[in-house]
Protein backbone atom coordinates (compact mmCIF):
# COMPACT_ATOMS: atom_id res chain seq x y z
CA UNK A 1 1.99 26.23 10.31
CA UNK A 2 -0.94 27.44 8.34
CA UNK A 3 -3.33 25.77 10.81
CA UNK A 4 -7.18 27.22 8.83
CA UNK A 5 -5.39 25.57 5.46
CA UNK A 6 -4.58 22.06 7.28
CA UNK A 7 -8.11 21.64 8.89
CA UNK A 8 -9.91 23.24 5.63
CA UNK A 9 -8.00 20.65 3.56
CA UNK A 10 -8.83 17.87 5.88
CA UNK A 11 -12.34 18.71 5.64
CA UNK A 12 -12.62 18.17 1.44
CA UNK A 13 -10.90 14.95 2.15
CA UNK A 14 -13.09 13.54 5.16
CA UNK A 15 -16.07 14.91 2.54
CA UNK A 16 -14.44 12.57 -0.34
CA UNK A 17 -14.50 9.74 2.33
CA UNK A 18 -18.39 10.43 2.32
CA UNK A 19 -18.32 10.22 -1.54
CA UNK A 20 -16.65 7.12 -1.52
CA UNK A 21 -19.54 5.41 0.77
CA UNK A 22 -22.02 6.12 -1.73
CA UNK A 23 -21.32 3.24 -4.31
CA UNK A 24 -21.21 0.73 -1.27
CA UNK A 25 -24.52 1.95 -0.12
CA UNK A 26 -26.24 1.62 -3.97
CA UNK A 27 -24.39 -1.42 -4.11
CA UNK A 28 -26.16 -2.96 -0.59
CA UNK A 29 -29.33 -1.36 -1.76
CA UNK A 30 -29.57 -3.26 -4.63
CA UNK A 31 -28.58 -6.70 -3.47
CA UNK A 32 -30.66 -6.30 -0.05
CA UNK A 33 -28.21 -6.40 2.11
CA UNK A 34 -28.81 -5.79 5.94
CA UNK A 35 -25.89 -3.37 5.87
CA UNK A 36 -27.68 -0.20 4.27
CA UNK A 37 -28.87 1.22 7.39
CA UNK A 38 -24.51 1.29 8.82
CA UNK A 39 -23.60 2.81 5.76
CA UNK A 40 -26.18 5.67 5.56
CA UNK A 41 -25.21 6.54 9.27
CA UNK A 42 -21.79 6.42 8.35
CA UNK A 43 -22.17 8.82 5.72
CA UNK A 44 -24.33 11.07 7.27
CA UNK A 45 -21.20 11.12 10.47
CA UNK A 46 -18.51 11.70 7.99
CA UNK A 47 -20.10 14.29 6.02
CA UNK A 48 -21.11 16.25 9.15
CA UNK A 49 -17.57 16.24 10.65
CA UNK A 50 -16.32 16.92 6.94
CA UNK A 51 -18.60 19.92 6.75
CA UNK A 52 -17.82 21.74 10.00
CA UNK A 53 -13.93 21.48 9.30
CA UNK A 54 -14.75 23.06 5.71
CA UNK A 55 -16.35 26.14 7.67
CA UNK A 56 -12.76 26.82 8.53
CA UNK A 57 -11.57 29.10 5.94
CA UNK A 58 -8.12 29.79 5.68
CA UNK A 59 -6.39 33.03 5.00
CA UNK A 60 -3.80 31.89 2.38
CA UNK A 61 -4.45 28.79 0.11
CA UNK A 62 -0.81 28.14 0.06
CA UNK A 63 0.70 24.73 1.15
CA UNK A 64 4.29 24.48 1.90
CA UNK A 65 6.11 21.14 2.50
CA UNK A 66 5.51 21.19 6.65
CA UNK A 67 1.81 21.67 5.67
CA UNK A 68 1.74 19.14 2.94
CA UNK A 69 3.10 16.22 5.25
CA UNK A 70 0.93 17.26 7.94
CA UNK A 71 -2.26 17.04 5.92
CA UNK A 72 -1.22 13.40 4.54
CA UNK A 73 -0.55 12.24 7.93
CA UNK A 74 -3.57 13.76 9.56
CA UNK A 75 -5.86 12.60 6.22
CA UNK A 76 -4.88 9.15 6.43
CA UNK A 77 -5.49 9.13 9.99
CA UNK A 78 -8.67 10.46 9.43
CA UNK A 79 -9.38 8.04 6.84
CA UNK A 80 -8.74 4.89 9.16
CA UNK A 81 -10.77 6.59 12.08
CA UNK A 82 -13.91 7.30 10.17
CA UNK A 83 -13.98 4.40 7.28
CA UNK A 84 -14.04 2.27 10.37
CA UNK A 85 -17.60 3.67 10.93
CA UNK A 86 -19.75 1.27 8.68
CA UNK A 87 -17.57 -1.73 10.31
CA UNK A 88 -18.55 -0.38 13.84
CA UNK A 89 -22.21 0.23 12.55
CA UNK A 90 -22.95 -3.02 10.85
CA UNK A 91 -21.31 -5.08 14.02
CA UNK A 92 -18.48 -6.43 11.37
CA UNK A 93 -15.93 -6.39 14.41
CA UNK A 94 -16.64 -6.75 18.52
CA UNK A 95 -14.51 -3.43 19.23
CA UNK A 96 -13.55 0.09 17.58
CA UNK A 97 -9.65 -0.97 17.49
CA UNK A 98 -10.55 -3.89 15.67
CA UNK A 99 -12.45 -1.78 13.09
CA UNK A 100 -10.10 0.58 13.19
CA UNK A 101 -7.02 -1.97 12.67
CA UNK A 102 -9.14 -3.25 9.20
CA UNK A 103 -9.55 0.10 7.70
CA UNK A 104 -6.18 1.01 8.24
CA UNK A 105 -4.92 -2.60 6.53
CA UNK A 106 -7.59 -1.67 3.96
CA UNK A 107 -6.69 1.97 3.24
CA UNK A 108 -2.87 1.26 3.66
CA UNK A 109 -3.07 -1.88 0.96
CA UNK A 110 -1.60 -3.98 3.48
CA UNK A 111 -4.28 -6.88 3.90
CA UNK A 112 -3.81 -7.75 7.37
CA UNK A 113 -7.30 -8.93 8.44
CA UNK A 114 -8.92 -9.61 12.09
CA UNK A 115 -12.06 -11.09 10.43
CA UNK A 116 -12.47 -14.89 10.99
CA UNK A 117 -15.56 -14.93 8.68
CA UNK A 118 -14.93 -12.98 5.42
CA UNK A 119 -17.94 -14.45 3.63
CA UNK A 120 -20.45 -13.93 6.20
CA UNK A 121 -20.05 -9.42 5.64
CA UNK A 122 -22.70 -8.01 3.80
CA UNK A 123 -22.16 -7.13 -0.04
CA UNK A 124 -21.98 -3.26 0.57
CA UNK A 125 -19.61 -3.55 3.43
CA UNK A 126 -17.95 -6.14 1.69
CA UNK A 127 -17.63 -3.88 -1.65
CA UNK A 128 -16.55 -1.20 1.30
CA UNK A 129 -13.51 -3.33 2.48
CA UNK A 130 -11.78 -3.99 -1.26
CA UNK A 131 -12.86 -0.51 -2.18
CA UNK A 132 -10.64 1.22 0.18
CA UNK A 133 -8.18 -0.64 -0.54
CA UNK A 134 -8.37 0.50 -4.28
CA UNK A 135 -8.30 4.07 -2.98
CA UNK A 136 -5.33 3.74 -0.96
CA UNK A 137 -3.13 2.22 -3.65
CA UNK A 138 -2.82 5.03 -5.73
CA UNK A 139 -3.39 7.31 -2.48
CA UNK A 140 -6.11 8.94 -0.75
CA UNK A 141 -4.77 12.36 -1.72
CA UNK A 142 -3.61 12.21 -5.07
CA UNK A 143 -7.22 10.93 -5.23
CA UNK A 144 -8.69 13.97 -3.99
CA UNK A 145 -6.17 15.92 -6.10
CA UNK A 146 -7.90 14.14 -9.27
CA UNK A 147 -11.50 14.64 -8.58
CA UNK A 148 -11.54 17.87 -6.33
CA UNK A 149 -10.07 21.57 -6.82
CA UNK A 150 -7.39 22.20 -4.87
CA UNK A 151 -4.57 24.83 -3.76
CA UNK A 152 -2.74 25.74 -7.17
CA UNK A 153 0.34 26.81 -5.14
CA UNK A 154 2.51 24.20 -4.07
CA UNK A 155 0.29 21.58 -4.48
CA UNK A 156 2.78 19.67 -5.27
CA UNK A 157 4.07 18.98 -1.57
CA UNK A 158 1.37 17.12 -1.25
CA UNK A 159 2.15 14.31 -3.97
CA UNK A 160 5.19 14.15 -2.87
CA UNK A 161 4.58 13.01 0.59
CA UNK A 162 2.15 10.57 0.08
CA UNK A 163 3.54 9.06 -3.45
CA UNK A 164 6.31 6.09 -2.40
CA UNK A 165 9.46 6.41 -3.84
CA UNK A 166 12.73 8.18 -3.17
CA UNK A 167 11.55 10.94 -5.09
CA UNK A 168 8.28 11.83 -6.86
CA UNK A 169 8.28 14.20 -10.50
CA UNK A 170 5.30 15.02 -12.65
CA UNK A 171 4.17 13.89 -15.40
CA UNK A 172 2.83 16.77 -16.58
CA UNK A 173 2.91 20.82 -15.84
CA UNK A 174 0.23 20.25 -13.39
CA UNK A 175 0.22 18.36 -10.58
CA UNK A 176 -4.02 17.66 -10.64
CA UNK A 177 -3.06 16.64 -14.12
CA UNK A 178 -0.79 14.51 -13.27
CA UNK A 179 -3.42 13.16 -9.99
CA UNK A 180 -5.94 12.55 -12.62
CA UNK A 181 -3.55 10.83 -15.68
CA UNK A 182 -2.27 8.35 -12.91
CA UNK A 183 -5.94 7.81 -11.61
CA UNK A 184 -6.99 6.95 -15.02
CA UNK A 185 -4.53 4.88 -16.09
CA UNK A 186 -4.94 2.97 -12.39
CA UNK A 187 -8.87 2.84 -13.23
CA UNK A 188 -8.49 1.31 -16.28
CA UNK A 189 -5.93 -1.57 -15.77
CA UNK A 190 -8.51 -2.43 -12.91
CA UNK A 191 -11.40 -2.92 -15.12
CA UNK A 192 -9.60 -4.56 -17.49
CA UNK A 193 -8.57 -7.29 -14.76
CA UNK A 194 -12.13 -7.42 -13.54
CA UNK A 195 -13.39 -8.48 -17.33
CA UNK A 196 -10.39 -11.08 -17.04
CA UNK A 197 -11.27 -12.47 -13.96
CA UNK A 198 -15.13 -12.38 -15.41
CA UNK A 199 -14.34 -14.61 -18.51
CA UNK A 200 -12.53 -17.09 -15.69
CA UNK A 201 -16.28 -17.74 -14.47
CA UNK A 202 -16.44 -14.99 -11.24
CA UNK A 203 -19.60 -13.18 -11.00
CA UNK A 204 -19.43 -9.69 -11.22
CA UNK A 205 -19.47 -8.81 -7.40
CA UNK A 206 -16.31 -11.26 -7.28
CA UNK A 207 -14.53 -9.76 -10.28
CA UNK A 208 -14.41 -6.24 -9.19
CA UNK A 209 -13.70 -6.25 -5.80
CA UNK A 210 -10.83 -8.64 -6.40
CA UNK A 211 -9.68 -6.58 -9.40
CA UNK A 212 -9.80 -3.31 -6.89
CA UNK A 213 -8.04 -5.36 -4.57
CA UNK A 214 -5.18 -6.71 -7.00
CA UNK A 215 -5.10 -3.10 -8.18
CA UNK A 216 -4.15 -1.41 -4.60
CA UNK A 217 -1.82 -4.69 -4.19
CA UNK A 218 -4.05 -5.08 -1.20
CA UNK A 219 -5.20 -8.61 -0.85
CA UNK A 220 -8.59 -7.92 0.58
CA UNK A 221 -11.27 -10.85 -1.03
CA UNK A 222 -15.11 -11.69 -0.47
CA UNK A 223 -13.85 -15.57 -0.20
CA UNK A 224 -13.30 -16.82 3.09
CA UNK A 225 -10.45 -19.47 1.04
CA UNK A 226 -9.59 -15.91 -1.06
CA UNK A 227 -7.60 -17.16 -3.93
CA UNK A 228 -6.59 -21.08 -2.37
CA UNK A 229 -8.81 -23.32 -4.36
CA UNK A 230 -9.68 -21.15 -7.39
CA UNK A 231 -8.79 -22.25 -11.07
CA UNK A 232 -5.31 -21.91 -12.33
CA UNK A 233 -6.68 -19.15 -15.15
CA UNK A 234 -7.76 -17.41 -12.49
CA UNK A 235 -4.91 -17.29 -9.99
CA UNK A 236 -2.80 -16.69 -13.62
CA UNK A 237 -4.35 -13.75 -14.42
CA UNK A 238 -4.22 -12.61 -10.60
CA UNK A 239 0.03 -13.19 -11.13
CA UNK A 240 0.44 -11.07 -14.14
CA UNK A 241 -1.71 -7.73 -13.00
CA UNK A 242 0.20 -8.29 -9.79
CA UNK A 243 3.32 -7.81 -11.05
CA UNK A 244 1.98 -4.93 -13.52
CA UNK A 245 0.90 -3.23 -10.70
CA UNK A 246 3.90 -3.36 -8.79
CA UNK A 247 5.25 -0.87 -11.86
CA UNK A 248 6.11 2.13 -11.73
CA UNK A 249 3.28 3.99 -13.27
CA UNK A 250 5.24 6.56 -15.02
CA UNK A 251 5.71 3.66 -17.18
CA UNK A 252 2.87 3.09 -18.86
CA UNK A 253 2.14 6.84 -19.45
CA UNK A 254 5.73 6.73 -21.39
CA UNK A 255 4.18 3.39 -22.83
CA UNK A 256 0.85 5.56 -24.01
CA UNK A 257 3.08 8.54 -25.25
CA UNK A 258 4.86 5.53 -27.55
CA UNK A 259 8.10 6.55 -25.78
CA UNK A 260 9.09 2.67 -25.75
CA UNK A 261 12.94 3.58 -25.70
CA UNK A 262 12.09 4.94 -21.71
CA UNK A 263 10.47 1.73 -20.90
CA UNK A 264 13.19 -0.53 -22.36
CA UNK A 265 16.12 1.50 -20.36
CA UNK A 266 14.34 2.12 -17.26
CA UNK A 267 16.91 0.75 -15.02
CA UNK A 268 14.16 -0.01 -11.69
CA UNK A 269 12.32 -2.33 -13.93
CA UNK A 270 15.06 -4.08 -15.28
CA UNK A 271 16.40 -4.90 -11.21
CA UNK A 272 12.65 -5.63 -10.05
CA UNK A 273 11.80 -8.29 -12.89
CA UNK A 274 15.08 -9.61 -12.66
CA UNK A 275 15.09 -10.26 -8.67
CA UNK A 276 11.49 -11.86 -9.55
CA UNK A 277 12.74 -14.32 -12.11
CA UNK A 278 15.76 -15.27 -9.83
CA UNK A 279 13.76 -15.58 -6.73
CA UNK A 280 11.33 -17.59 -8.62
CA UNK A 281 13.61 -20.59 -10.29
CA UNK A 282 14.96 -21.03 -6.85
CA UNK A 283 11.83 -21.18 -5.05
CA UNK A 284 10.41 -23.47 -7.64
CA UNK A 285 13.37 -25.78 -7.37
CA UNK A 286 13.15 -25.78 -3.65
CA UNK A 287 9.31 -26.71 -3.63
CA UNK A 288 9.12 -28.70 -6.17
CA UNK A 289 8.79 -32.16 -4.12
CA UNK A 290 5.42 -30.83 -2.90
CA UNK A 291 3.64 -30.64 -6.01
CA UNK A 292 3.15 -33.26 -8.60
CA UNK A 293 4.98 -31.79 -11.31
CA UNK A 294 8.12 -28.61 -12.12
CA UNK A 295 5.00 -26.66 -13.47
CA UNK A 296 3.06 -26.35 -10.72
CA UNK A 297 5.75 -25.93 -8.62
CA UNK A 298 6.66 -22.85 -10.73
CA UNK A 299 2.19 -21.66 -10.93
CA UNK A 300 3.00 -21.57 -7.36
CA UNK A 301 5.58 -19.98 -6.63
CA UNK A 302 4.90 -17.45 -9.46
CA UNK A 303 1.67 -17.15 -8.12
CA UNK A 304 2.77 -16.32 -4.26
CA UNK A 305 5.97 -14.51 -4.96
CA UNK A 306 4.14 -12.24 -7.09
CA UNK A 307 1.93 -11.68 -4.15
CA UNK A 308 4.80 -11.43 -1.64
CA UNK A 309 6.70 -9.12 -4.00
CA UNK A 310 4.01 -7.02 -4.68
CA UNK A 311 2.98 -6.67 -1.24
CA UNK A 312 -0.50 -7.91 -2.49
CA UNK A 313 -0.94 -10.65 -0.01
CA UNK A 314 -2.97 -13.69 -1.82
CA UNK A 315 -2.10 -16.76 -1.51
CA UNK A 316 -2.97 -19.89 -3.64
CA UNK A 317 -0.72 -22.57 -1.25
CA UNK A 318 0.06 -21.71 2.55
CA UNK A 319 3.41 -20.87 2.34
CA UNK A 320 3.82 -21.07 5.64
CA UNK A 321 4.53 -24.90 5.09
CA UNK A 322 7.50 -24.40 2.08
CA UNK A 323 11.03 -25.17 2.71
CA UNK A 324 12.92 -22.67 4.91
CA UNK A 325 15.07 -21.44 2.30
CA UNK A 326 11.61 -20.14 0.27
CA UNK A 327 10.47 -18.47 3.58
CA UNK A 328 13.01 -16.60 3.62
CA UNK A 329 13.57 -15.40 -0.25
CA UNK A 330 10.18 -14.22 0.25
CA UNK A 331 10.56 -12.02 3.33
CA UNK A 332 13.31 -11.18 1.25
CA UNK A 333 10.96 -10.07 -1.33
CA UNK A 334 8.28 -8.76 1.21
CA UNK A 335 11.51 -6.39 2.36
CA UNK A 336 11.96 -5.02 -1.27
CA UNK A 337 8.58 -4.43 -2.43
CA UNK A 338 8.04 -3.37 -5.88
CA UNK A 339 8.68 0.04 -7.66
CA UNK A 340 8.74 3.56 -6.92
CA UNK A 341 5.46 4.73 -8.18
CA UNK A 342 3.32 1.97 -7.56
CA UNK A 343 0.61 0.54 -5.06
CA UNK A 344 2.99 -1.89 -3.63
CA UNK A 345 4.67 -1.64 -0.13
CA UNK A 346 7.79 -2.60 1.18
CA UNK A 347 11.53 -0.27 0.74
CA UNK A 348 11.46 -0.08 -2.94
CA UNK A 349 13.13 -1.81 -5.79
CA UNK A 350 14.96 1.96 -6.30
CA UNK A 351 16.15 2.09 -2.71
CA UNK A 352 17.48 -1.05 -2.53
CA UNK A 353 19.20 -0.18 -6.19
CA UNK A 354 20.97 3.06 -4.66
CA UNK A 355 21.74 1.20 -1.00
CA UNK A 356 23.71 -1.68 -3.32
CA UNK A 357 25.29 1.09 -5.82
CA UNK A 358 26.03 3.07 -2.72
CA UNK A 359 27.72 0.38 -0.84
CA UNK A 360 29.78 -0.77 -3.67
CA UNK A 361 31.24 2.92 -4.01
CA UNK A 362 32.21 2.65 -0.60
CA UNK A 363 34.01 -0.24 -1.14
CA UNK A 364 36.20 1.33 -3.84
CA UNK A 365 36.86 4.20 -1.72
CA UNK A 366 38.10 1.91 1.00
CA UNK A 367 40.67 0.11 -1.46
CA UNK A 368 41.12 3.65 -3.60
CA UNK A 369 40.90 6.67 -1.13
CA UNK A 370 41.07 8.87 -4.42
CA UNK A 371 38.05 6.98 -5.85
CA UNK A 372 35.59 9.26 -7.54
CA UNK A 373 32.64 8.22 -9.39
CA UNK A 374 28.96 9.59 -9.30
CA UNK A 375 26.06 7.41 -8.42
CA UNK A 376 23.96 7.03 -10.91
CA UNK A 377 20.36 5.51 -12.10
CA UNK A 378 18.79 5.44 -15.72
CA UNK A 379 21.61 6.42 -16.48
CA UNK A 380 21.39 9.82 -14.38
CA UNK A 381 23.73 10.73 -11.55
CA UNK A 382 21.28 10.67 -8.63
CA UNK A 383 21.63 13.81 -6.14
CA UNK A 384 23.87 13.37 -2.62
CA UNK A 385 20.43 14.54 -0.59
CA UNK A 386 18.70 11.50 -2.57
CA UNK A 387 21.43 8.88 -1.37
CA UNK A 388 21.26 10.47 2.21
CA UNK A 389 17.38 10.51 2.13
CA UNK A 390 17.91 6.75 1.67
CA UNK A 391 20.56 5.90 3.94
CA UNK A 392 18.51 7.72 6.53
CA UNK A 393 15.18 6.47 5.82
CA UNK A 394 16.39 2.34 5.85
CA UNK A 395 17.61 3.35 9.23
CA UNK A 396 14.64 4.51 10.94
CA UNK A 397 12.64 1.67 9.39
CA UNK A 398 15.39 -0.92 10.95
CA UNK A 399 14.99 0.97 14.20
CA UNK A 400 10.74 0.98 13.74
CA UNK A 401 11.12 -2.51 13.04
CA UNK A 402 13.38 -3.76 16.06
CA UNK A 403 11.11 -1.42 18.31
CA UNK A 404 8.00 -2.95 16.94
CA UNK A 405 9.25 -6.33 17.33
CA UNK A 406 9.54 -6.14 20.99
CA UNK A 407 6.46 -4.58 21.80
CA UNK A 408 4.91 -7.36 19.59
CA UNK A 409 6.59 -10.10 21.42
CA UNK A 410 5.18 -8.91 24.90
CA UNK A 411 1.79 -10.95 23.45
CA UNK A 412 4.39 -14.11 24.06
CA UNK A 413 3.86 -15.55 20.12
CA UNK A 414 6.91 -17.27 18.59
CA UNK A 415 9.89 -15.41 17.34
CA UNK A 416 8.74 -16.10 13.95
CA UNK A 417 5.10 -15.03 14.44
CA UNK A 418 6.66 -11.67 15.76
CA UNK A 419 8.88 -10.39 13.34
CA UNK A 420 6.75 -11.66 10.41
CA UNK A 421 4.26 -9.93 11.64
CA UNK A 422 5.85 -6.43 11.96
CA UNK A 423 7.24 -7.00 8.24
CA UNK A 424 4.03 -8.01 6.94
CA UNK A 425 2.87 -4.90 8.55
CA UNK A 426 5.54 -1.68 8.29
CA UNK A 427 5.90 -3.19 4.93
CA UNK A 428 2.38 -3.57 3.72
CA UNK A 429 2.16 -7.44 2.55
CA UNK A 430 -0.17 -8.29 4.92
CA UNK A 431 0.30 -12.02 5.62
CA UNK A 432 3.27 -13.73 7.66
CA UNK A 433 4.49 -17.01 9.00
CA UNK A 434 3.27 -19.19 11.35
CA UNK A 435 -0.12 -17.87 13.51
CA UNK A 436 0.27 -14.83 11.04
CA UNK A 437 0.25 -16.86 7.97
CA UNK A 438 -2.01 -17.10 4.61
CA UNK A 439 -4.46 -19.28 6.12
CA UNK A 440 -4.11 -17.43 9.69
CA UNK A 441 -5.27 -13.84 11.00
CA UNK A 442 -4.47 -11.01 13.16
CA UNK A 443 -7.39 -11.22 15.68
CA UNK A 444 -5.18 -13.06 18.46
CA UNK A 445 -3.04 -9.95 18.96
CA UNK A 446 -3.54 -8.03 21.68
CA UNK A 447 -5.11 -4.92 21.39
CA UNK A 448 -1.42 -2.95 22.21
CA UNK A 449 -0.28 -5.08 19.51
CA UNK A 450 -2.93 -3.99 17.39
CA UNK A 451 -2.16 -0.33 17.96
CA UNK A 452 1.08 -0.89 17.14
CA UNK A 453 0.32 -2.98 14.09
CA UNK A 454 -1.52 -0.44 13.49
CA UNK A 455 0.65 2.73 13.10
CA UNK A 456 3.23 0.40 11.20
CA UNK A 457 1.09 -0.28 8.45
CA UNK A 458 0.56 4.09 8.44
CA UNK A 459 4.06 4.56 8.90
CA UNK A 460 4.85 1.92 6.42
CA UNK A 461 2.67 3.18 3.76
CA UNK A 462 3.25 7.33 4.14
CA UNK A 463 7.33 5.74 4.26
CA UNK A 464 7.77 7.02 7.44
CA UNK A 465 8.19 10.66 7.94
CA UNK A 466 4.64 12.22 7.64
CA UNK A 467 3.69 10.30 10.36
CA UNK A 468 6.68 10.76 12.31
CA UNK A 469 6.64 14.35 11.50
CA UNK A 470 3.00 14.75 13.77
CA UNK A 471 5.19 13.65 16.81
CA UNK A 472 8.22 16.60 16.19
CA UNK A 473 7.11 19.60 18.75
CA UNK A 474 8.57 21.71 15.76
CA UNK A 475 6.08 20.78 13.79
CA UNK A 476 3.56 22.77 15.45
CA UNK A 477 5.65 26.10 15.79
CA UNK A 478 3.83 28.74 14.21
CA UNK A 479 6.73 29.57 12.39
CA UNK A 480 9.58 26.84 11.35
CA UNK A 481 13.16 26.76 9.65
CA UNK A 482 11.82 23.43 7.56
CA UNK A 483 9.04 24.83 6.08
């Protein structure tokens, strides 16, 4: 374990953290807000501790895989720990955990909130709360990768354990290249939203910070109803980038490069819009005797499966009251999550392509022993250590889940409360059922609850090994067989 690297590393990322504070603080010294003061300390913290782990110098700039997953999980740690500073300082939340559990919903684009009055946070705080969110959708490290010089050797490692998917390839020779092409293409498809959401009559404070919110498929708002009462234009607009930023990014580089004929084949997209429209008509059938008419039945459950399949978390009806059969196509669809390469949570629309594929080859080996036939995706036979990767990592998260839900339960909620909860969190959707619904919060829980709540969302969003990785003793070894 290159130890110097690790802590060096950590330090330009706990300094971008500071970075990332100073557009909140402009932001609450322009409107007035009573929050300046928080911010400024926070920043001055963060870059102090960022600046005495950059006085670490290491003596090789080189980052292997061990290192690369051990600076993602450490970095998003970090992340949580100290962007719960202005929340602390500004007396947002009664306790650190609390703070702590809000910055880690933020930064993991899960949602999950344990504030009761959303409207009543001060503008730069506020902007603070969506903005993380808009960080941690694309990633807090391919963010640093974009904007600051890093290690040219192996650099890669680190994309490819913070970037969801099965596997993770560049766009371009470079990884930083790639860092700063996704970044750019993320950056824009927000603003354009925001200038949507503008002409739909939001002020600009409004627009943005829901637009960075939709972006990181986070479902952080500055409206204590959050989307439930806003026009249909509005909660229209809020479907469609939903679902565009459930994509797999890739996509729309291919879609810049004109290389249509990628788009139009790509196998993931054609299963994840598919499952949407599917999951839709029956949802709208099933609801439709609570609305006045088919087609708001259908805004609706466009509206909040988009959200649920996108892991966004808005809501423009509580769900929480639909049919049972809707409840559960959409912790169906909080399960899947959208597509490798995107800001949304949940297994992956890939995964759960190669799990079904897989199965069904099994099947035909069971009635043909002599079966052969190559899995395959886009067209592409996908490698054995892929399929294993996946077979492995749906059975930790089943085993994180169970776990989870029975430390949960100890707080004595309902069953449905529970495990709705633990989804909402290891998956990154951020609303449940019942006292963890749309309308609902987390700030009954408990705080062991919280903790574990908590380290779900991490584990959720890093998809499970970097953080699992910090508790392996060989991790720590000096020298290691895995690295």
């Amino acid at each position: 374990m290159n130890y110097r690297m690790v802590f060096n590393m950590l330090g330009k990322i706990v300094l971008s953290a500071t970075a990332l504070m100073l557009l909140p603080i402009i932001i609450s010294a322009c409107t007035g807000a009573s929050d300046l003061l928080a911010l400024v300390l926070s920043a001055l913290i963060t870059a102090a501790i960022g600046g005495l782990l950059l006085l670490i110098k290491p003596k090789s700039n080189a980052i292997f895989a061990k290192e690369g997953f051990v600076i993602v999980a450490l970095s998003w740690l970090a992340m949580s720990l100290l962007g719960a500073l202005p929340f602390l300082l500004g007396g947002i939340f009664p306790n650190y955990l609390d703070c702590i559990f809000e910055t880690a919903s933020g930064f993991t684009t899960t949602g999950a909130t344990v504030c009761t009055a959303i409207s009543a946070i001060p503008h730069g705080i506020g902007f603070w709360r969506c903005q993380i969110i808009f960080v941690g959708g694309m990633g807090v490290l391919v963010f640093v990768m974009a904007v600051m010089p890093l290690s040219k050797e192996r650099s890669m490692h680190i994309m490819r354990a913070e970037v969801p998917g099965p596997s993770v390839g560049k766009l371009v020779a470079k990884a930083k290249n790639t860092a700063m092409i996704l970044y750019a293409i993320y950056f824009a498809l927000m603003v354009i939203e925001a200038i949507f959401l503008l002409f739909g009559g939001m002020s600009a404070y409004e627009a943005f910070t829901t637009a960075m919110s939709t972006a990181g498929t986070g479902g952080f708002m500055v409206l204590d109803e959050g989307m439930i009462g806003l026009s249909p234009y509005l909660q229209t607009v809020a479907t469609v980038f939903m679902l565009i930023f459930a994509v797999n990014f890739n996509l729309y580089f291919y879609i810049i490069l004109r290389k249509l004929g990628i788009v139009a084949k790509n196998e993931e997209l054609h299963w994840f819009l598919g499952i949407f429209i599917v999951c839709i008509a029956i949802i709208t059938f099933n609801i439709r005797h609570l609305y006045g008419s088919l087609g708001e039945a259908f805004h609706h459950a466009a509206f909040n499966g988009a959200s649920i399949y996108s892991t966004t978390g808005f809501s423009s009806f509580d769900f929480d009251k639909w049919p049972t059969l809707s409840k559960c196509i959409l912790l169906l669809m909080m399960l899947l999550g959208g597509c490798a390469g995107s800001t949304a949570g949940g297994i992956k629309t890939s995964r759960f392509i190669i799990l079904v594929k897989n199965g069904w080859n099994e099947l035909r080996r069971l009635a043909h022993p002599k079966y052969v036939h190559a899995l395959r995706l886009d067209n592409k036979p996908v490698p054995e250590s892929v399929v294993r990767s996946v077979l492995v990592y749906f059975s930790v998260v089943v085993a994180l889940v169970f776990a989870s839900v029975l430390i949960v339960s100890i707080d004595g909620c309902d069953f449905e409360t529970s495990v709705s909860a633990v989804f909402a969190c290891i998956f990154n959707v951020g609303p449940g059922f019942s006292k963890v619904g749309p309308v609902m919060n987390y700030a009954h829980f408990s705080y062991l609850s919280k903790m574990v709540l908590t380290l779900d969302m991490l584990i959720g969003r890093l998809e499970v090994w970097p953080m699992l990785l910090l508790f392996s003793p060989s991790t720590w070894r000096k020298r290691s067989m895995y690295r």
